[in-house]
C-alpha atoms as a PDB file:
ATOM      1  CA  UNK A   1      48.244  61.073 111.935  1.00  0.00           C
ATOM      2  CA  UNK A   2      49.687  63.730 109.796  1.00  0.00           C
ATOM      3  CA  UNK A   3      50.253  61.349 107.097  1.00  0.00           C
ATOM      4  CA  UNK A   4      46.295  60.438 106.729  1.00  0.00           C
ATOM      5  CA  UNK A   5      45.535  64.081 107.607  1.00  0.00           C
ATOM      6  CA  UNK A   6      47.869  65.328 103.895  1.00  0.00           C
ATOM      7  CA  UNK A   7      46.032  61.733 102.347  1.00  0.00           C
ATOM      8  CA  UNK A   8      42.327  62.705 103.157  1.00  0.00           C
ATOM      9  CA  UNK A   9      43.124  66.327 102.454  1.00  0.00           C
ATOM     10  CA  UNK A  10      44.321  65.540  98.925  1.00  0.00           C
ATOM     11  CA  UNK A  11      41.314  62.849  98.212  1.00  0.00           C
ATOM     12  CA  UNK A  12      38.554  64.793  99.362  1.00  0.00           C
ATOM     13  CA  UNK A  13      40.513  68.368  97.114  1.00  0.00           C
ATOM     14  CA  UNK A  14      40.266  65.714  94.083  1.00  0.00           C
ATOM     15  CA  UNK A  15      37.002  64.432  94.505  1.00  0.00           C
ATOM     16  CA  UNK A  16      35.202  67.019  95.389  1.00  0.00           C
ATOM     17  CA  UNK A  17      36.685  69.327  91.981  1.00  0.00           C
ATOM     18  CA  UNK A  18      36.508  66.122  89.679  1.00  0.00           C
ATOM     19  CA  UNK A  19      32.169  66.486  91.141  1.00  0.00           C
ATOM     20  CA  UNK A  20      32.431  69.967  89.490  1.00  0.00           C
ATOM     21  CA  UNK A  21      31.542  70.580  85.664  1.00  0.00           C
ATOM     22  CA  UNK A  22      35.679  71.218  83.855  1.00  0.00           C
ATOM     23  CA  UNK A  23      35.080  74.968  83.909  1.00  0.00           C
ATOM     24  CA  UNK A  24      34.454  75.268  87.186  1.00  0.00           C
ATOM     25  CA  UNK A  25      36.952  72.572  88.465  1.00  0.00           C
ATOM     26  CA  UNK A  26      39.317  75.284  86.187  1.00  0.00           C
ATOM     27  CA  UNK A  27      37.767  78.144  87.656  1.00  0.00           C
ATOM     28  CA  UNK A  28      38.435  76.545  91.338  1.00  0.00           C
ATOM     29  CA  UNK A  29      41.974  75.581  90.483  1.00  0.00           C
ATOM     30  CA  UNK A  30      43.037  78.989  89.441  1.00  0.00           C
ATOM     31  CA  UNK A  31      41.802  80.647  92.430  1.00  0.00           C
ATOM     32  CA  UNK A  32      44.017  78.210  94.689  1.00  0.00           C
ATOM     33  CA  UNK A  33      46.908  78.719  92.803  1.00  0.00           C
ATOM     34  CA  UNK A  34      46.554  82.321  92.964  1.00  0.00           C
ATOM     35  CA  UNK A  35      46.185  82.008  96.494  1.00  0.00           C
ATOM     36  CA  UNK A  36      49.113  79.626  97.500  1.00  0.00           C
ATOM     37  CA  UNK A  37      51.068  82.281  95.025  1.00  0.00           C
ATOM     38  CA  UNK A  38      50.308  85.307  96.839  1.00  0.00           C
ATOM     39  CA  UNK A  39      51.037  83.828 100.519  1.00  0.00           C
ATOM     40  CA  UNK A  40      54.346  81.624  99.041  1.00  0.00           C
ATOM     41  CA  UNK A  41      57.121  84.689  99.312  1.00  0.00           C
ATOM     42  CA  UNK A  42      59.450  82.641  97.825  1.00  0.00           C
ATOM     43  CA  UNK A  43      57.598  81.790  94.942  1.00  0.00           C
ATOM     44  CA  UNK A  44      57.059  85.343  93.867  1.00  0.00           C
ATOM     45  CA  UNK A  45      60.569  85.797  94.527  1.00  0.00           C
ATOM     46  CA  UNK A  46      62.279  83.165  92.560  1.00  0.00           C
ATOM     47  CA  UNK A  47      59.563  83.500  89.812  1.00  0.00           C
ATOM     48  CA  UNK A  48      60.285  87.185  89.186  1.00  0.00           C
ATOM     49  CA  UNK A  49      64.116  86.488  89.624  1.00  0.00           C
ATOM     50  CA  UNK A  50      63.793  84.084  87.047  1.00  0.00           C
ATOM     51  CA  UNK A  51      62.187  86.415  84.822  1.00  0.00           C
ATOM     52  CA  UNK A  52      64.446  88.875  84.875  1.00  0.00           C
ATOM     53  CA  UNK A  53      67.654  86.334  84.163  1.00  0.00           C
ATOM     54  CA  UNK A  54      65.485  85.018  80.889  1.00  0.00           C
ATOM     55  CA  UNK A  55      64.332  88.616  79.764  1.00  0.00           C
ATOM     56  CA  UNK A  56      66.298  91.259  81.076  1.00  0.00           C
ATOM     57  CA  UNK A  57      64.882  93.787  79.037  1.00  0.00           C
ATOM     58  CA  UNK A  58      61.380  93.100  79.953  1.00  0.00           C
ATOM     59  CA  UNK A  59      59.817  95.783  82.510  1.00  0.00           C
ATOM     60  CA  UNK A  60      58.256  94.896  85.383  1.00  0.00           C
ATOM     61  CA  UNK A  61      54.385  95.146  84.641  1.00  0.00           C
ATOM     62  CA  UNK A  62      55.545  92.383  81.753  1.00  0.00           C
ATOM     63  CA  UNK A  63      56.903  90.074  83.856  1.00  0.00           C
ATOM     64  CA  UNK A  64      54.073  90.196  86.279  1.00  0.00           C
ATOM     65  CA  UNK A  65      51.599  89.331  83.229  1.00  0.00           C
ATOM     66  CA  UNK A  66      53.686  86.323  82.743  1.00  0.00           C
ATOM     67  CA  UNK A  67      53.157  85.639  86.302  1.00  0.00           C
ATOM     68  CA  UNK A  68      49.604  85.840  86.115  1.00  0.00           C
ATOM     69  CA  UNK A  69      49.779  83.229  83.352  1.00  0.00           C
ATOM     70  CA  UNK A  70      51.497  80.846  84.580  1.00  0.00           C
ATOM     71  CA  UNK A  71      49.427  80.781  88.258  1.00  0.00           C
ATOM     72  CA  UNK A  72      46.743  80.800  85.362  1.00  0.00           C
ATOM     73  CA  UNK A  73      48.064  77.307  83.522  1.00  0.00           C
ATOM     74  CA  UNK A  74      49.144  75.605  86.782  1.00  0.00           C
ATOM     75  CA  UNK A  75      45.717  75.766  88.415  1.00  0.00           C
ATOM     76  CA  UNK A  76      43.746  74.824  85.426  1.00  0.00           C
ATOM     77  CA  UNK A  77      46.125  71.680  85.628  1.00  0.00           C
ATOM     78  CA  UNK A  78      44.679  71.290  88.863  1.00  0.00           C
ATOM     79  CA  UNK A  79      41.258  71.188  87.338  1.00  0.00           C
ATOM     80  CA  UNK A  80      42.101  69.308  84.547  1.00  0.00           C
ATOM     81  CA  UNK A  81      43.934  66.741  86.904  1.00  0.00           C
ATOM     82  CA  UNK A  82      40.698  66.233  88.874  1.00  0.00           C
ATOM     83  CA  UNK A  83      38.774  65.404  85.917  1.00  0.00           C
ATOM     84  CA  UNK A  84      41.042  62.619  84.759  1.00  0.00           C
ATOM     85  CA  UNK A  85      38.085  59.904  85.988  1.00  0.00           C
ATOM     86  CA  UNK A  86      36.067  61.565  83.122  1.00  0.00           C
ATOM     87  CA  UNK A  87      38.036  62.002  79.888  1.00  0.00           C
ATOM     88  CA  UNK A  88      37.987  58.967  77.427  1.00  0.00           C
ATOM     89  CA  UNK A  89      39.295  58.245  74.092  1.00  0.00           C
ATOM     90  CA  UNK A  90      35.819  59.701  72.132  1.00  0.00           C
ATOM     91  CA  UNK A  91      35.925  62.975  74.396  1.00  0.00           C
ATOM     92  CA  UNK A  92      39.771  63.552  74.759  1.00  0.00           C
ATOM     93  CA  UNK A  93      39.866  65.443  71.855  1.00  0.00           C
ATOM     94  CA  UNK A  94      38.013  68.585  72.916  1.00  0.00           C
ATOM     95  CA  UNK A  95      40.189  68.922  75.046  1.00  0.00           C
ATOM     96  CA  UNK A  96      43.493  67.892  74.185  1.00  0.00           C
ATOM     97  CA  UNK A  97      44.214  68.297  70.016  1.00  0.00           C
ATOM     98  CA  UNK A  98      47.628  66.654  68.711  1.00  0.00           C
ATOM     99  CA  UNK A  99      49.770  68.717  66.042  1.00  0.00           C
ATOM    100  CA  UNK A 100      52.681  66.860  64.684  1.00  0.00           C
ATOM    101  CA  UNK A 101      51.875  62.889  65.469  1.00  0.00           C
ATOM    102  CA  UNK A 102      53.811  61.817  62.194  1.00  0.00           C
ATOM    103  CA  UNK A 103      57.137  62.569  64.138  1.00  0.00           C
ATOM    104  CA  UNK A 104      56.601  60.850  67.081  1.00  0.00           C
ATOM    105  CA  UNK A 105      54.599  58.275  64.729  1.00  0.00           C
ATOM    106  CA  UNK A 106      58.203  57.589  62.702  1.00  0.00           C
ATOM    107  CA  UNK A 107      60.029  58.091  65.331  1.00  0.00           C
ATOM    108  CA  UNK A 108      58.053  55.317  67.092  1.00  0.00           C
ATOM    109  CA  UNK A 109      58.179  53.055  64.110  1.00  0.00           C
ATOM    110  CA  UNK A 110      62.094  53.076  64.130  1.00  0.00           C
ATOM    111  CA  UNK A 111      61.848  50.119  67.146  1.00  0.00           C
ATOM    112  CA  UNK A 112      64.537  51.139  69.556  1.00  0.00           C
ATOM    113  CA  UNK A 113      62.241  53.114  71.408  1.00  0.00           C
ATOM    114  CA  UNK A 114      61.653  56.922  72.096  1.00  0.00           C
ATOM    115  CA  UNK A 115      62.459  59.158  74.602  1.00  0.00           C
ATOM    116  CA  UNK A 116      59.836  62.279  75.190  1.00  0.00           C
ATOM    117  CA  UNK A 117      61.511  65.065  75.666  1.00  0.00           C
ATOM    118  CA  UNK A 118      59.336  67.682  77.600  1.00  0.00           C
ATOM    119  CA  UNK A 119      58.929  70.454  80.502  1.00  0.00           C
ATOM    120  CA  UNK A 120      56.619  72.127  82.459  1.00  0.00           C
ATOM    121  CA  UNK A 121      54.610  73.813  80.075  1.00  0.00           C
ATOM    122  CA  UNK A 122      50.861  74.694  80.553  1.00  0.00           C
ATOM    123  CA  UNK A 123      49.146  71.986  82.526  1.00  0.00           C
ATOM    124  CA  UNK A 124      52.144  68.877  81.664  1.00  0.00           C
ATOM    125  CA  UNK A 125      49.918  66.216  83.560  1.00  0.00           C
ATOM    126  CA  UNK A 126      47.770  66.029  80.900  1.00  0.00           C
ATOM    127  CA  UNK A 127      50.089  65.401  78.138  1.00  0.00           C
ATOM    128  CA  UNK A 128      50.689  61.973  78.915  1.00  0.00           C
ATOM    129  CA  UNK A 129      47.685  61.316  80.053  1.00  0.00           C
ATOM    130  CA  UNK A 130      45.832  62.293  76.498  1.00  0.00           C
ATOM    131  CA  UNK A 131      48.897  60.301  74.778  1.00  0.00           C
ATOM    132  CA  UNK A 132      47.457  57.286  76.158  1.00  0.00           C
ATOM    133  CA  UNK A 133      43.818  58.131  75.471  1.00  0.00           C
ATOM    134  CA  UNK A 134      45.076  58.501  71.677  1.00  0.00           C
ATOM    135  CA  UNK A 135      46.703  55.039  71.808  1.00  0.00           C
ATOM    136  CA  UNK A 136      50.185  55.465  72.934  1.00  0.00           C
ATOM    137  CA  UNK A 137      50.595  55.109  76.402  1.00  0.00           C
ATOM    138  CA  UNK A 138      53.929  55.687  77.954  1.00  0.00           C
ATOM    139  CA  UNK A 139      56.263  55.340  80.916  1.00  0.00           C
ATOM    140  CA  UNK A 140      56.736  58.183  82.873  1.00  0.00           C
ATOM    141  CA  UNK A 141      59.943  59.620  85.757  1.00  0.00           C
ATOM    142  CA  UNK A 142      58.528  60.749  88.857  1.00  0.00           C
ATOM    143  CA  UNK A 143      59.986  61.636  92.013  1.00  0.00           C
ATOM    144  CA  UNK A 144      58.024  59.696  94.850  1.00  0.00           C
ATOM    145  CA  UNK A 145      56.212  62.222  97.302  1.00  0.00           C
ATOM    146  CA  UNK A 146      57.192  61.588 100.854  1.00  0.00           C
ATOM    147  CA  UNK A 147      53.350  60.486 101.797  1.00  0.00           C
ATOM    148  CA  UNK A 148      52.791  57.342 100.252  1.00  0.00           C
ATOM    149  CA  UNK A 149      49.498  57.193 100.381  1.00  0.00           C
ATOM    150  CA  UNK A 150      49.462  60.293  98.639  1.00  0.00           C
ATOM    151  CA  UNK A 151      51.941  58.973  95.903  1.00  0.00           C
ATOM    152  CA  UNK A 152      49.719  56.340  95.549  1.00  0.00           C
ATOM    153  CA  UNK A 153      46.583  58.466  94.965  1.00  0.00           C
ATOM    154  CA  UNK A 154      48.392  60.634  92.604  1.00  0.00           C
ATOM    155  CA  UNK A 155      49.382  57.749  90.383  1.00  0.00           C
ATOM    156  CA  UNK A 156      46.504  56.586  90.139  1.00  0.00           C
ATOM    157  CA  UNK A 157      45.209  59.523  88.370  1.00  0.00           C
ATOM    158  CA  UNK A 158      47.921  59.583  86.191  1.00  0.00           C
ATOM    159  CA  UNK A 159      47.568  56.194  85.471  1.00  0.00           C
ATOM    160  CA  UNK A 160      44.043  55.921  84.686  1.00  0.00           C
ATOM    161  CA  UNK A 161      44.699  56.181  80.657  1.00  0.00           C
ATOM    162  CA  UNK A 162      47.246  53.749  80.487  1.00  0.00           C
ATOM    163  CA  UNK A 163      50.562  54.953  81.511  1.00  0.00           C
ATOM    164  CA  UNK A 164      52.868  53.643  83.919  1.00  0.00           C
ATOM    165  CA  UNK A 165      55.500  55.510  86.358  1.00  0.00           C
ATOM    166  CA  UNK A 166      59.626  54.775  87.027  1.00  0.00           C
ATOM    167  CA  UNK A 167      60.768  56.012  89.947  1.00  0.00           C
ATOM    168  CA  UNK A 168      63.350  58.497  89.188  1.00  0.00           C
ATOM    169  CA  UNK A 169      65.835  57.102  91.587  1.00  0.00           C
ATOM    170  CA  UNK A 170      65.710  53.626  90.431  1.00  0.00           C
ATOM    171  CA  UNK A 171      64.845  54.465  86.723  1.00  0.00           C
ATOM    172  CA  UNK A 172      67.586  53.348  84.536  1.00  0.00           C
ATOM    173  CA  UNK A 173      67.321  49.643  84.369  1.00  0.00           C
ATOM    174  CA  UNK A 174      63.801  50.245  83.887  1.00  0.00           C
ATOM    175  CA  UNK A 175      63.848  52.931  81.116  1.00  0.00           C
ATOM    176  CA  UNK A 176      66.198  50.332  79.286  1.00  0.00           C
ATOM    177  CA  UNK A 177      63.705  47.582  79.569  1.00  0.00           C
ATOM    178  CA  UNK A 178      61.097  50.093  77.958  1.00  0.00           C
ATOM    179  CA  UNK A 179      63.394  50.974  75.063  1.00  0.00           C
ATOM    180  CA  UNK A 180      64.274  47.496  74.282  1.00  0.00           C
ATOM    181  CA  UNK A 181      60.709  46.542  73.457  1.00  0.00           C
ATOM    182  CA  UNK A 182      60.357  49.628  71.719  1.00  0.00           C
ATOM    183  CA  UNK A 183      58.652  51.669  74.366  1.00  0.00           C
ATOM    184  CA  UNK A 184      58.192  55.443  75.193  1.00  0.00           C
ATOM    185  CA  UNK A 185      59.736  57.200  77.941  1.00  0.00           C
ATOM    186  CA  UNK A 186      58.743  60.619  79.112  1.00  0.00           C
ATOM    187  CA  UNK A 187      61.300  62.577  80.511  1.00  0.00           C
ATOM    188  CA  UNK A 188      60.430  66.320  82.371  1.00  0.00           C
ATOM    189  CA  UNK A 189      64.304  67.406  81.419  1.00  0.00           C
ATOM    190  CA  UNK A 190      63.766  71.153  82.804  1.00  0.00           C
ATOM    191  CA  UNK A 191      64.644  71.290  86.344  1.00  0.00           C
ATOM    192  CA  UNK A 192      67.900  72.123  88.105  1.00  0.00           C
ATOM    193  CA  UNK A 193      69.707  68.913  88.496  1.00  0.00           C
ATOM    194  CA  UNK A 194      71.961  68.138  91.244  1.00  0.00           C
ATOM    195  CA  UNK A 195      75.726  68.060  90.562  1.00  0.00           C
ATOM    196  CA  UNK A 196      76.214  64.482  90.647  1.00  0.00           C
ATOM    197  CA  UNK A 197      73.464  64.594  88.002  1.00  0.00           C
ATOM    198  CA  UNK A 198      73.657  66.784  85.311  1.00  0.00           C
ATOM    199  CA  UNK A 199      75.942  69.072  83.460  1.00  0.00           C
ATOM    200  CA  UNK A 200      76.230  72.549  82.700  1.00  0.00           C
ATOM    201  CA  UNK A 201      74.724  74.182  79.354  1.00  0.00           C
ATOM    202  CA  UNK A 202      72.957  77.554  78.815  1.00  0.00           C
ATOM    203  CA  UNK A 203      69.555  78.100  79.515  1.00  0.00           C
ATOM    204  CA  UNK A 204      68.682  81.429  78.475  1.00  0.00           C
ATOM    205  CA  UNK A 205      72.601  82.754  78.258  1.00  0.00           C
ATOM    206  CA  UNK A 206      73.156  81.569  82.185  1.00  0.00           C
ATOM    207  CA  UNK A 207      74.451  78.173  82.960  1.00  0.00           C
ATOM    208  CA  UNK A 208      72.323  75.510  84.181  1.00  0.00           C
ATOM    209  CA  UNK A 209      72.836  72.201  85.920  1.00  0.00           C
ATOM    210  CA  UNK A 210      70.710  70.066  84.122  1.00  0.00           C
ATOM    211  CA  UNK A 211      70.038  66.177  83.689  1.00  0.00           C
ATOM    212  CA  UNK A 212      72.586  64.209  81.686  1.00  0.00           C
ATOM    213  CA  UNK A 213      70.595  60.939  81.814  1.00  0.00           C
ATOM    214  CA  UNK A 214      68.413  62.063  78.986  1.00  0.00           C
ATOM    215  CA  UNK A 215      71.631  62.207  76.772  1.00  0.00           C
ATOM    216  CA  UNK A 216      73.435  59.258  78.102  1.00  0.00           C
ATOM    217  CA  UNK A 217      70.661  57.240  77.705  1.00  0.00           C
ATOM    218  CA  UNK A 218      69.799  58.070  74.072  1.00  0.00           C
ATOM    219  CA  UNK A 219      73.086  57.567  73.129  1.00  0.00           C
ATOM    220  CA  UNK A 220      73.825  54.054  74.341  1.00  0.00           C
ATOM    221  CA  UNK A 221      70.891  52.872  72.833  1.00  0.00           C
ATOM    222  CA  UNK A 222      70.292  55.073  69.900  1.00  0.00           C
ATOM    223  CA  UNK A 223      65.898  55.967  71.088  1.00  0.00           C
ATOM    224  CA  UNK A 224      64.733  58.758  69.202  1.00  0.00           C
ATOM    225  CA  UNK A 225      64.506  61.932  71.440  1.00  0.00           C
ATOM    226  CA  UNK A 226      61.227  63.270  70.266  1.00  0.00           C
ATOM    227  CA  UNK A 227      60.332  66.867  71.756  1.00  0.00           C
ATOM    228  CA  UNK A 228      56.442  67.018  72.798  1.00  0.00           C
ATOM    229  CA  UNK A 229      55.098  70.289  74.608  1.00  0.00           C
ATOM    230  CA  UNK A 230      51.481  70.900  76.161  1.00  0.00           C
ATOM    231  CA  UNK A 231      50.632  74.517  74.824  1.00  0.00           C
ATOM    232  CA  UNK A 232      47.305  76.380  75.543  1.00  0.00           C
ATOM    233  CA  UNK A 233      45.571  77.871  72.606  1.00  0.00           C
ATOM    234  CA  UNK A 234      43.147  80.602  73.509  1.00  0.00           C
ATOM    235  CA  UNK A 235      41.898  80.628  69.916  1.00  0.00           C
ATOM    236  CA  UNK A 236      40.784  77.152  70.033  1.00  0.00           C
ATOM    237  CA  UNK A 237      39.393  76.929  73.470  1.00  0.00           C
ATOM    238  CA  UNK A 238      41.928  73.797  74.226  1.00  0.00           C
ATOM    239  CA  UNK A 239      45.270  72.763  74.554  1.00  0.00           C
ATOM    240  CA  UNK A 240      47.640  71.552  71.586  1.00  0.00           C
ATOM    241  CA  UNK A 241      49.975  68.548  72.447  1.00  0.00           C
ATOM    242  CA  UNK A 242      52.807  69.345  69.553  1.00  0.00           C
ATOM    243  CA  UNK A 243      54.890  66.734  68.804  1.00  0.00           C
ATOM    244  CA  UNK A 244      58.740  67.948  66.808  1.00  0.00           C
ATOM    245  CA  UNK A 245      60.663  65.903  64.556  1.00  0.00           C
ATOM    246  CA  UNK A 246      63.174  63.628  66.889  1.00  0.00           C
ATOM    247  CA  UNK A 247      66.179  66.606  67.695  1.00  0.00           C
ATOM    248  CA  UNK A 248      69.713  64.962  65.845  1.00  0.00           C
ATOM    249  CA  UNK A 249      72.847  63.172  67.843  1.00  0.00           C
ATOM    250  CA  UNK A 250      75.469  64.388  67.886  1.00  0.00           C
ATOM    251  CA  UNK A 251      78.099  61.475  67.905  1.00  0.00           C
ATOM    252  CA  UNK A 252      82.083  62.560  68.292  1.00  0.00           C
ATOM    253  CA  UNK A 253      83.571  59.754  69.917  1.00  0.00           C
ATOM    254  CA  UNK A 254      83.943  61.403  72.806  1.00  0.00           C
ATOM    255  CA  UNK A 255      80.942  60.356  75.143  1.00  0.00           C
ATOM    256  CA  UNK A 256      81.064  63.493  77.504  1.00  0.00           C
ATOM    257  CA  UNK A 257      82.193  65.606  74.816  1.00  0.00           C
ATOM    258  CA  UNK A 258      78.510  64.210  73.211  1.00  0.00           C
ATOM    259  CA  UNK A 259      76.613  64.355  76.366  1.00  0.00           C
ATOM    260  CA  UNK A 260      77.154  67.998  77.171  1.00  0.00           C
ATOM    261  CA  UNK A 261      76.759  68.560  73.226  1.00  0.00           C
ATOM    262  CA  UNK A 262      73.252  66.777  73.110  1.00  0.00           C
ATOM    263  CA  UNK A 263      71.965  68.137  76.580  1.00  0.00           C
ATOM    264  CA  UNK A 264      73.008  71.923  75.161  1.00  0.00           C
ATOM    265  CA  UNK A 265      70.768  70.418  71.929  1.00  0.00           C
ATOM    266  CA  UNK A 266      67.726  69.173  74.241  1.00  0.00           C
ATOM    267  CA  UNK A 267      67.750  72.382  76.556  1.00  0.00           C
ATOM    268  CA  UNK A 268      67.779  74.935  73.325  1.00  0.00           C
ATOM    269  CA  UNK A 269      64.477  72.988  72.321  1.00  0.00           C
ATOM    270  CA  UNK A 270      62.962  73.471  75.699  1.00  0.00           C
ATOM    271  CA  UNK A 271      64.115  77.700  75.788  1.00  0.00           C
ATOM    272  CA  UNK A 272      62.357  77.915  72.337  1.00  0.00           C
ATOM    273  CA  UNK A 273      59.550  76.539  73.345  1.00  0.00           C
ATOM    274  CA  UNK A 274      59.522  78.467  76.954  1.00  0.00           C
ATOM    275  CA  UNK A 275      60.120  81.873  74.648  1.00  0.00           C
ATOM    276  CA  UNK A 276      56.913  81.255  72.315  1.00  0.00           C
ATOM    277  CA  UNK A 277      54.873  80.966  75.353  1.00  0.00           C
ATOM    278  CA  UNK A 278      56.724  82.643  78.126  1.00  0.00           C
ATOM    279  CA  UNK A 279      53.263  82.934  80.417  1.00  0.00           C
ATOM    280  CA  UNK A 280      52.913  78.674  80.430  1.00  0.00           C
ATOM    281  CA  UNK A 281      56.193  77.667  81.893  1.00  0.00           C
ATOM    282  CA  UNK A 282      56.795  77.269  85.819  1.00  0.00           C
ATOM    283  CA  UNK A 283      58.819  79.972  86.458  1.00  0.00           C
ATOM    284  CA  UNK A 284      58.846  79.182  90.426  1.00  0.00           C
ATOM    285  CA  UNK A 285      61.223  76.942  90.233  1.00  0.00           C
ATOM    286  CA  UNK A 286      64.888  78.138  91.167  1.00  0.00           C
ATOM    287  CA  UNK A 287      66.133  76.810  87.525  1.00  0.00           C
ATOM    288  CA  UNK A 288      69.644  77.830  88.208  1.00  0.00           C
ATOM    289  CA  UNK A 289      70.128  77.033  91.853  1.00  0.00           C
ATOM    290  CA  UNK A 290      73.291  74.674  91.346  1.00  0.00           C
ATOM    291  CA  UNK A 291      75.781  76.886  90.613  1.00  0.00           C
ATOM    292  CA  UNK A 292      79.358  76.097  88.541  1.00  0.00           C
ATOM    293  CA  UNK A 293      82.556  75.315  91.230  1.00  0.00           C
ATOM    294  CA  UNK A 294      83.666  78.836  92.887  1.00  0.00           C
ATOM    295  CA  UNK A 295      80.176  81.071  91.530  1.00  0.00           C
ATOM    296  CA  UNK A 296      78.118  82.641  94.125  1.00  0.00           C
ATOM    297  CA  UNK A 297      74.528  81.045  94.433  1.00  0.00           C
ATOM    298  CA  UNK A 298      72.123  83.198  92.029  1.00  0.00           C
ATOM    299  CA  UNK A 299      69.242  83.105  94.501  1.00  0.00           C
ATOM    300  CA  UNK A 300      70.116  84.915  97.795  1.00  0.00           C
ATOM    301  CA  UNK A 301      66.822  83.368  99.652  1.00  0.00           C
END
């Protein structure tokens, strides 16, 4: 019962926002987020711990504006996420405009595939999703939710475009099937990872468990890591899917020596892009919760 209770819950949310005009299904989605924020202790907790490991020098009124933002971003997702039935190739493009397409365009045309390397910046769904309005449709990790009727639902939206999901725990075969016909692969590479599955590099001058697949993979089989980041611009009225040239190898020899050496490389590009737009990342997630052998855990809730 509960499972067709969470199921109908989430249909009827989606339907009855994607019925709304896109500002209000915004408008709607902010004010939820805000509200799940404000009764979520620890979200407000690890999101203003966060802060104050990236920018320790920032006062406190600062890092509640970036707070603000980010509930901000992640509930216009929600809006944008129910709307998904109505974008199409001819009206993508007030919504979603692409900066940089002639790196992952010869990145692309190199044939051994590419790897999109991205976070969660501004509202992420809909990076992918407008990728494969604009012609280039990808594969995509996700972790299954437990409700599968819900999974199933939520795939579907993020299908609708084009795209296709790998279930992160049964993903490598399948990523090197994409790659070997010269596919894409996005790859959300800015979560805490557990031990088993990443390594540690700095994010923001404080170690970070963080996924080694992304490295391992790109250098067995030599894809292009191409960075690709959802930003909103304020100016424009819409968001900016900015594509970087494909971040350089680095190749010793020594494959672990390379893997922590190219994760460091991947999770710089993902801080620089975090510290340009500070109020459009999810700081709510505990980042740094694995912790090096023998350190004390960072969040004490």
């Amino acid at each position: 019962m509960r499972e067709w209770v969470e199921y109908a819950t989430a249909w009827l949310g989606l339907k009855a926002m994607g019925i709304l005009p896109r500002p209000a299904a915004r408008f709607v989605g902010a004010r939820f987020s805000a509200m799940a924020y404000a009764i979520r202790t620890p979200l407000r907790r690890a999101a203003m711990l966060n802060l104050g490991l990236a920018f320790p020098d920032w006062s406190e009124a600062k890092k509640r504006d970036a707070v603000r933002g980010m509930i901000r971003q992640v509930g216009w997702m929600a809006g944008e996420f129910s709307q998904f039935p109505k974008y199409r190739r001819k009206n993508i493009e007030s919504v979603v405009a692409v900066d940089g397409f002639e790196n992952f365009d010869a990145a692309r045309r190199r044939g051994k595939g590419v790897l999109f390397l991205t976070g969660h910046m501004s509202a992420w769904e809909l990076a992918p999703f407008a990728q494969a309005l604009y012609g280039y449709p990808l594969h995509f990790l996700v972790r299954p939710i437990a409700n599968r009727r819900v999974d199933a639902l939520i795939n579907g939206y993020r299908c609708r475009s084009g795209n296709e999901p790998i279930e992160k725990n049964r993903s490598a075969r399948s990523i090197l099937k994409v790659l070997s016909e010269g596919g894409t692969v996005g790859i959300l590479a800015d979560h805490n990872a557990v031990p088993e599955e990443g390594v540690f590099v700095d994010f923001f001058g404080v170690p970070a468990s963080t996924t080694s697949g992304l490295a391992r993979i790109a250098l067995r089989t030599d894809a292009a890591v191409v960075p690709g980041f959802l930003c909103w611009d304020a100016e424009q009225g819409k968001y900016r899917l900015q594509f970087e040239p494909a971040v350089e190898l680095t190749r010793s020899g020594d494959e672990e020596t390379d893997v922590v050496a190219n994760t460091a490389r991947f999770t710089r590009v993902i801080e620089d892009y975090v510290r340009a737009h500070p109020d459009q990342w999810l700081w709510v997630h505990k980042r740094w919760k694995t912790r090096p052998p023998g350190e004390k855990p960072i969040y004490p809730f």
